[in-house]
C-alpha atoms as a PDB file:
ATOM      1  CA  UNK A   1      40.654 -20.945 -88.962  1.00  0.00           C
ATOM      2  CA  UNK A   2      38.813 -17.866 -86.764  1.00  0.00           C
ATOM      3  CA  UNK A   3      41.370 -15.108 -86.053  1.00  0.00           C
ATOM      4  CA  UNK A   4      40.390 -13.358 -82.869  1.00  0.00           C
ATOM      5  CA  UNK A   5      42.382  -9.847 -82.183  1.00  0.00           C
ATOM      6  CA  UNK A   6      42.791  -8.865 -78.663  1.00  0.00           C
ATOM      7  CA  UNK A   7      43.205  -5.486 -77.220  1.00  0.00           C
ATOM      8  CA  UNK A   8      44.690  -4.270 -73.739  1.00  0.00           C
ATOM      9  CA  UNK A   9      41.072  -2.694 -73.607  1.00  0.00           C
ATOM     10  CA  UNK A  10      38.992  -6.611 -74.584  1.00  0.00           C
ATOM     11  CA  UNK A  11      37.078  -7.937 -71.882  1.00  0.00           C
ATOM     12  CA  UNK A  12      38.512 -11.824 -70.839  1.00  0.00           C
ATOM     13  CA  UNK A  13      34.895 -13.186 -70.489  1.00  0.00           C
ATOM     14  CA  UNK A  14      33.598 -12.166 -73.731  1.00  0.00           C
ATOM     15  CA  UNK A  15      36.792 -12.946 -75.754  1.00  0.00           C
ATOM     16  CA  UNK A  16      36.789 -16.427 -73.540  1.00  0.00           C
ATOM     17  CA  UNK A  17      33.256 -17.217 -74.742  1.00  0.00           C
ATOM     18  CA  UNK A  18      34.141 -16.706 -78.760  1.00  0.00           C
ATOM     19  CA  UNK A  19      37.172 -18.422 -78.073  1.00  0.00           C
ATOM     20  CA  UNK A  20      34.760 -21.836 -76.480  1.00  0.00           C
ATOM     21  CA  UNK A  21      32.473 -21.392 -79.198  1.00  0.00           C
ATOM     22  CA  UNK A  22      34.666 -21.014 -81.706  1.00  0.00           C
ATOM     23  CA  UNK A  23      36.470 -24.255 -80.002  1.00  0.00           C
ATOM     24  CA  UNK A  24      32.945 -26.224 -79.755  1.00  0.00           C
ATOM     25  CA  UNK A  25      32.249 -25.502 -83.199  1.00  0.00           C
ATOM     26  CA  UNK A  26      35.700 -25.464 -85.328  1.00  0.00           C
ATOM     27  CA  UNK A  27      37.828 -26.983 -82.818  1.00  0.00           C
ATOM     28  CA  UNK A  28      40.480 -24.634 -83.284  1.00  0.00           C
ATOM     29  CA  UNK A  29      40.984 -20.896 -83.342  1.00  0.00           C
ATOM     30  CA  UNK A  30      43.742 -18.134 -83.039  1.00  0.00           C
ATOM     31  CA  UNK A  31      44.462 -15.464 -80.946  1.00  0.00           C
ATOM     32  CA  UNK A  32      46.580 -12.382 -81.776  1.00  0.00           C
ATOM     33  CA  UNK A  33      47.382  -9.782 -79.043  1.00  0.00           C
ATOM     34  CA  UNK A  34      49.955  -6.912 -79.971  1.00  0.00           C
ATOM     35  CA  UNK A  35      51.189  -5.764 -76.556  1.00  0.00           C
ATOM     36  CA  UNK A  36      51.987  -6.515 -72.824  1.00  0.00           C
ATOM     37  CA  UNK A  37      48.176  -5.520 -71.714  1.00  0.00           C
ATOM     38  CA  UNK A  38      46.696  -7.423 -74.810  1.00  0.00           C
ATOM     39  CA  UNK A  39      49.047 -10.223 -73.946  1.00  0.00           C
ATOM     40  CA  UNK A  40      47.726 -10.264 -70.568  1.00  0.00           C
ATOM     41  CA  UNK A  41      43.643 -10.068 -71.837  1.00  0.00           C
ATOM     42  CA  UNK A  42      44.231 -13.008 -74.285  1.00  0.00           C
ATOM     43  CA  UNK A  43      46.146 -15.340 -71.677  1.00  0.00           C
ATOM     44  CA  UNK A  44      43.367 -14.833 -69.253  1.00  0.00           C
ATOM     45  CA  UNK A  45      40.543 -15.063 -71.852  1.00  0.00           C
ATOM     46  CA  UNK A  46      41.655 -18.505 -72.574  1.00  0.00           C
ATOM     47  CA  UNK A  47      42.225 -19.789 -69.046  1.00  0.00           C
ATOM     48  CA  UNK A  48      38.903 -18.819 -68.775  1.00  0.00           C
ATOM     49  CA  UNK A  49      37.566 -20.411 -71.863  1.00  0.00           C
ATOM     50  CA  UNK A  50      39.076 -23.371 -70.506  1.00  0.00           C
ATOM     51  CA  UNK A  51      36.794 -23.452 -67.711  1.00  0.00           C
ATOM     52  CA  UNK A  52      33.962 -23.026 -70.039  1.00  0.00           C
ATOM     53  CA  UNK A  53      34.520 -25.991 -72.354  1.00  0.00           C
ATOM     54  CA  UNK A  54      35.836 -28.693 -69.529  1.00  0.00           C
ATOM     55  CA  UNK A  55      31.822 -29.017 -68.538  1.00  0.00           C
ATOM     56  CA  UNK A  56      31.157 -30.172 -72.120  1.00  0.00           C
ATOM     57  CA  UNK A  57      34.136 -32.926 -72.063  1.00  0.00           C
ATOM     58  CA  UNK A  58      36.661 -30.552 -73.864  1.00  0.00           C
ATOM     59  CA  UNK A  59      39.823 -29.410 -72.573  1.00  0.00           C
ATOM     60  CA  UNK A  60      42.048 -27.553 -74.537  1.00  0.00           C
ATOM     61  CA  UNK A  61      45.986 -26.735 -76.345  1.00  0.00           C
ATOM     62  CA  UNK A  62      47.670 -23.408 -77.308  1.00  0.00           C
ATOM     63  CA  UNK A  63      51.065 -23.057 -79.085  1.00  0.00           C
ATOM     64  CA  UNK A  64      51.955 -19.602 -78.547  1.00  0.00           C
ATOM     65  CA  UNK A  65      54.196 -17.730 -81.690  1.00  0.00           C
ATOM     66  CA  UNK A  66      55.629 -14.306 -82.315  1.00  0.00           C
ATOM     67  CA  UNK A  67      54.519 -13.072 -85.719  1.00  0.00           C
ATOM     68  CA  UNK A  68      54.751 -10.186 -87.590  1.00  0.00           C
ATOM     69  CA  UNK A  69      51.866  -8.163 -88.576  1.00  0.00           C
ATOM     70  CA  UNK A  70      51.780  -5.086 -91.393  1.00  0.00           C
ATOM     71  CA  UNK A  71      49.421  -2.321 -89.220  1.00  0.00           C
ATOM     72  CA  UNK A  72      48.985   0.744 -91.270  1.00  0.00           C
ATOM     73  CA  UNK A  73      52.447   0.025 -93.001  1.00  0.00           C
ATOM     74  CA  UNK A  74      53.874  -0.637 -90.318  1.00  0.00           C
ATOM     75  CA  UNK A  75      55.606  -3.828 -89.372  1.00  0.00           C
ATOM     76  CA  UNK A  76      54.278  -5.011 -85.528  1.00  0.00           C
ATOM     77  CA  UNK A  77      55.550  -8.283 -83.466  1.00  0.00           C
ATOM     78  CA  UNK A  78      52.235 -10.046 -82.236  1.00  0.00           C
ATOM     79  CA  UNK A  79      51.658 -12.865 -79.984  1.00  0.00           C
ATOM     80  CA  UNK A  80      49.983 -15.602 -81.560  1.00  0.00           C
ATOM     81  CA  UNK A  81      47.743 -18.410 -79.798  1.00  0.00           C
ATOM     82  CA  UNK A  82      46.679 -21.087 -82.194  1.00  0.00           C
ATOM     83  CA  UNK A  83      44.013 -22.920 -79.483  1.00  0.00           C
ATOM     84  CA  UNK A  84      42.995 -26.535 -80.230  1.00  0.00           C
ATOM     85  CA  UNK A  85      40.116 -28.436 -78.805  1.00  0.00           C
ATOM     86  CA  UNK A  86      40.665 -31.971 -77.508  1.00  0.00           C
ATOM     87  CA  UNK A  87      38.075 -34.391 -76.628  1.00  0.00           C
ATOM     88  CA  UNK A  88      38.152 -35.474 -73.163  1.00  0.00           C
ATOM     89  CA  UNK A  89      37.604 -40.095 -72.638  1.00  0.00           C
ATOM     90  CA  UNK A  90      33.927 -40.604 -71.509  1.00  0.00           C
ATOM     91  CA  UNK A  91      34.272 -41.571 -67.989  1.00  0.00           C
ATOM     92  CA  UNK A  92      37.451 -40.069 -67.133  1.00  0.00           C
ATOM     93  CA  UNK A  93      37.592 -37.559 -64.414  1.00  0.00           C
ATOM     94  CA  UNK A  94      37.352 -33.685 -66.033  1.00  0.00           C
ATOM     95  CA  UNK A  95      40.287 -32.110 -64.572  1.00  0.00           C
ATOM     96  CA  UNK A  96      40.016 -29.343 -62.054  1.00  0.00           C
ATOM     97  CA  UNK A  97      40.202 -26.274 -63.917  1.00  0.00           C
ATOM     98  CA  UNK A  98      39.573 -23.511 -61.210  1.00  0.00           C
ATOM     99  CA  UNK A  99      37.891 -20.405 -60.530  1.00  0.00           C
ATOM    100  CA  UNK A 100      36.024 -18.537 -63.763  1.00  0.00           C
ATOM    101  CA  UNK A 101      36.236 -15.025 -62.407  1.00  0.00           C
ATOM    102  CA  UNK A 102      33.119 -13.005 -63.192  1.00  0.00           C
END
């Protein structure tokens, strides 16, 4: 499985469109974000993802996780999204999935 790393500096749109490629393609991926700002960038980036794979009948899951990560010998806490792609019924209504911000 893809890991994607997310900064307090990543942009949500570009991390949003590995994260629905990486869902059309794999159907899963993870997410790691070390920090309230790259918290913040990664939950964003995958509402937004959202919105980009509900047009091609996907919707999909997260189970967020704290792990711990060795940085420069140094032991960090992350936030960890494993993101799972589900295959919406053909003929079912796609569910409203809001606004993608530009």
């Amino acid at each position: 499985m893809e890991t994607l790393r997310v900064s307090g500096k990543s942009r949500p749109n570009a991390v949003a469109g590995a994260i629905a490629a990486l869902l059309r393609t794999q159907g899963e991926v993870e997410v790691q974000a070390i920090g309230p700002a790259a918290v913040n960038q990664a939950v964003k980036a995958i509402a937004i993802a959202r919105g980009y794979i509900i047009p091609d009948r996907l919707d999909l899951t997260t189970q967020p996780a704290f792990v711990k990560l060795e940085l420069d010998a140094e032991e960090r806490t992350a936030v960890r999204f494993t993101i799972s792609s589900l295959r919406l019924p053909e003929g079912a209504a796609l569910p409203d999935h809001g606004v993608v911000p530009e």
